[in-house]
Protein backbone atom coordinates (compact mmCIF):
# COMPACT_ATOMS: atom_id res chain seq x y z
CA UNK A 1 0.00 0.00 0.00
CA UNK A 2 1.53 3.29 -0.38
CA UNK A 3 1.62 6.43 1.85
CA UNK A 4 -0.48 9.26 0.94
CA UNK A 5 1.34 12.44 1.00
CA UNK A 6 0.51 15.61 3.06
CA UNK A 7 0.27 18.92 0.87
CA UNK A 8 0.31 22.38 2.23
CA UNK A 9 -2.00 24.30 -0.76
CA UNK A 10 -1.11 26.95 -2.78
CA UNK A 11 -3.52 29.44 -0.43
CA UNK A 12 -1.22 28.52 2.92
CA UNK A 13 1.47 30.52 4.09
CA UNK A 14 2.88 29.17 6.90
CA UNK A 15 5.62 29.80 9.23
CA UNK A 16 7.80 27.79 11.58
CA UNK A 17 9.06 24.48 12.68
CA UNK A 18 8.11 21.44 10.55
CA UNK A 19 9.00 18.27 11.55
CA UNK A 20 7.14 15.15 9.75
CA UNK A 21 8.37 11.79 9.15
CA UNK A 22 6.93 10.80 5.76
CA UNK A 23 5.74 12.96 2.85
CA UNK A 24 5.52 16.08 2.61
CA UNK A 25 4.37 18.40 -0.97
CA UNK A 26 4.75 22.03 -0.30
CA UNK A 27 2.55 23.94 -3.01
CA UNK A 28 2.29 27.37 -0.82
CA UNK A 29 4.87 29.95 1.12
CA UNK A 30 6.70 28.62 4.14
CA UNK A 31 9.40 30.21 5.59
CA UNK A 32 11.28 28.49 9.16
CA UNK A 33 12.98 25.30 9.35
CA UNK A 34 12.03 22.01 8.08
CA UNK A 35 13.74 18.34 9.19
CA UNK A 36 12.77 14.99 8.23
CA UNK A 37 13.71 11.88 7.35
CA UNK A 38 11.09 11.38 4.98
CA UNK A 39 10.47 12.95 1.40
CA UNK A 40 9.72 17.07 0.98
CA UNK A 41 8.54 17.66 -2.36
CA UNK A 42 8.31 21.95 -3.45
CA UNK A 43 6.03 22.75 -5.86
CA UNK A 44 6.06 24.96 -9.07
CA UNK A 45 4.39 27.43 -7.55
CA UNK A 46 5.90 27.22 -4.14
CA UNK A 47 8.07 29.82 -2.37
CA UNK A 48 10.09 28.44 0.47
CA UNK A 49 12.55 30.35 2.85
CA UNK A 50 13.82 27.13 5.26
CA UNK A 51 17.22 25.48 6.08
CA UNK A 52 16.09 21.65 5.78
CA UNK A 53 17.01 18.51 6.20
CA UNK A 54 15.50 15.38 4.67
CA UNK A 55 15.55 12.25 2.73
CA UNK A 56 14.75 12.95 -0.39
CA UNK A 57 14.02 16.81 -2.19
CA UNK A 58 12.48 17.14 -4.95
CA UNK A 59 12.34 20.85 -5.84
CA UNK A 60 10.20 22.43 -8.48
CA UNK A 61 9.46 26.31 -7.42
CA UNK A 62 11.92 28.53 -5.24
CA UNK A 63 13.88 27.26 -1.97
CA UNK A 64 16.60 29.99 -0.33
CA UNK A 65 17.91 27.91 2.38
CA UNK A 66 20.72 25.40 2.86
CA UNK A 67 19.81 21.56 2.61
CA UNK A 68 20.90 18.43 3.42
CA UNK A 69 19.88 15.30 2.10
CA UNK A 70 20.51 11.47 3.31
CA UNK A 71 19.47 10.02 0.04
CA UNK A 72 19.05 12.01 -2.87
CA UNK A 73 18.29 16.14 -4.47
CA UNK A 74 16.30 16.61 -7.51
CA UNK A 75 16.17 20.39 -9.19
CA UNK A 76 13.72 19.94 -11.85
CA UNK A 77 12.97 22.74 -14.92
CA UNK A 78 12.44 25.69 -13.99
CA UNK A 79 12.96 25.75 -10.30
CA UNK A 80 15.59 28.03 -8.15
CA UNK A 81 17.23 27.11 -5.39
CA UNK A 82 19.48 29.49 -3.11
CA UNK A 83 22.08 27.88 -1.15
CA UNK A 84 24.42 25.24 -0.44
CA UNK A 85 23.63 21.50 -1.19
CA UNK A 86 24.86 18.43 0.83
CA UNK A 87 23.64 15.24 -0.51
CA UNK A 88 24.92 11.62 -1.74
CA UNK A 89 23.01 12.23 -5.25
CA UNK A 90 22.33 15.39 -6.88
CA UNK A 91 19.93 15.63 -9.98
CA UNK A 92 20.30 18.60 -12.10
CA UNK A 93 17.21 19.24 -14.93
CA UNK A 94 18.27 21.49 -17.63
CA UNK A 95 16.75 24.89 -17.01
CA UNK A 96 16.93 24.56 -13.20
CA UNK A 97 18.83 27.15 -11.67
CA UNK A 98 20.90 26.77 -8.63
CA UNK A 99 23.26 29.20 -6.75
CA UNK A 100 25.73 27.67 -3.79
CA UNK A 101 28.07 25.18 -3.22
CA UNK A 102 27.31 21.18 -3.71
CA UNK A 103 28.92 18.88 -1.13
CA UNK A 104 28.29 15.45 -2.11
CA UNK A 105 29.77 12.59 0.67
C-alpha cells in the first residue's frame, strides 16, 4: 500500500518548525525550518525560505535555504534554489537554476 502524502496548498502561508516523518508536498509559502527523514517535495508554484534537512528533495518552485539530504536532491525545470547542497546524489534538470556550493559525501 503506499503512503499518501501531506500537501500544504497553494492558499497557505505558513511559518515555523516542521518536523514530519513521511511525505511532505509544499505547493504554498513557508518560511522556518524544516527536518525529516522522509520525502519534501516543493512545488512549481511554491516559495520556500527554510534550512532543511531530509531524505529525499524534490524541488520544483523557489527554496533559499541550505539543505541536506541522506538520500538524494532533484532540481527539476524551472525551479531556483538558493544555497548550499549536501547530498549523496544530486539531480540537475536542464533549465533549473541553482546558486551555492554542492557537497556530495
Amino acid at each position: 500500500m503506499q503512503e499518501q502524502e501531506t500537501v500544504l496548498g497553494e492558499d497557505i502561508k505558513f511559518r515555523g518548525k516542521l518536523e514530519f516523518d513521511q511525505q511532505l508536498r509544499v505547493n504554498g509559502q513557508f518560511k522556518g525550518t524544516i527536518h525529516t527523514g522522509g520525502d519534501l517535495s516543493i512545488g512549481s508554484r511554491a516559495r520556500v525560505e527554510a534550512d532543511v534537512q531530509t531524505g529525499v528533495l524534490v524541488l520544483e518552485g523557489e527554496l533559499t535555504g541550505n539543505v541536506v539530504a541522506t538520500r538524494k536532491v532533484s532540481l527539476r525545470k524551472n525551479c531556483q534554489l538558493k544555497g548550499d547542497v549536501r547530498s549523496p546524489d544530486l539531480e540537475v534538470e536542464s533549465g533549473s537554476r541553482f546558486t551555492g556550493s554542492c557537497l556530495m559525501d
